[in-house]
Protein backbone atom coordinates (compact mmCIF):
# COMPACT_ATOMS: atom_id res chain seq x y z
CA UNK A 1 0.00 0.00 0.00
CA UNK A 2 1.38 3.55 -0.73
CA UNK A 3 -0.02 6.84 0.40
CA UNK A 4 -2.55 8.54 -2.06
CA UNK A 5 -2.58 12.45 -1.84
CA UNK A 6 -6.27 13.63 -0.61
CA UNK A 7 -6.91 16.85 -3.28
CA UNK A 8 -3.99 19.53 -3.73
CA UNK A 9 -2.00 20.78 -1.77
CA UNK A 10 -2.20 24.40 -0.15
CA UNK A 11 -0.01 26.62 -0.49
CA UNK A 12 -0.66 30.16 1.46
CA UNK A 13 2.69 31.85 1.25
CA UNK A 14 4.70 30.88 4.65
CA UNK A 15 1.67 27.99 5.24
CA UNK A 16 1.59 24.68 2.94
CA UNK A 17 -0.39 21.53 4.01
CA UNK A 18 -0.95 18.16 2.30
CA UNK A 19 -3.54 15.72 3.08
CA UNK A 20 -2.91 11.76 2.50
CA UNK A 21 -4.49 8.90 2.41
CA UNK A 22 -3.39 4.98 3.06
CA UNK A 23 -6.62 2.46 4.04
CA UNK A 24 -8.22 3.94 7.30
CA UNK A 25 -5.54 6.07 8.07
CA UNK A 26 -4.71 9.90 7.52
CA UNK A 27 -2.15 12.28 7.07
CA UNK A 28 -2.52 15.76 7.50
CA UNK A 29 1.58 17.31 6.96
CA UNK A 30 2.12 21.10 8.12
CA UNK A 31 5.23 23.27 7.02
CA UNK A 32 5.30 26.84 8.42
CA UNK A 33 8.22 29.04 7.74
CA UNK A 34 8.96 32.04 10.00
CA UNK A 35 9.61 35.53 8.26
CA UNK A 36 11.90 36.31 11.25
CA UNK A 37 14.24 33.79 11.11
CA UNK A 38 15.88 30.70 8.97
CA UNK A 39 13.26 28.22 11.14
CA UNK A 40 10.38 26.12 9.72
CA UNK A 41 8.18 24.43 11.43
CA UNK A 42 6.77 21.01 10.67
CA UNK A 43 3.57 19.11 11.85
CA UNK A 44 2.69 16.20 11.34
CA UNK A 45 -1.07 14.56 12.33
CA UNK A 46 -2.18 11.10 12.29
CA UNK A 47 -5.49 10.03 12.81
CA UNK A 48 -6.97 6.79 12.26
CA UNK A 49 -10.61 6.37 11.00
């Protein structure tokens, strides 16, 4: 089984998310960039169904 992307992706400047996919699970991946420094922030969400 492989993940399968759930619609596009979302892109919002210093915001992208992605939604996947895989059976009864899902995937929800967060980056966040700060405009103050060289740090991004990533979040990443599980969540069975």
């Amino acid at each position: 089984m492989a993940w399968e992307k759930l619609g596009k992706p979302t892109d919002m400047g210093h915001l992208a998310t992605m939604n996947m996919q895989m059976d009864k699970s899902r995937l929800t991946i967060t980056i966040q960039d700060s405009e103050h420094s060289e740090t991004a922030r990533i979040q990443m969400l599980s969540m069975q169904q």
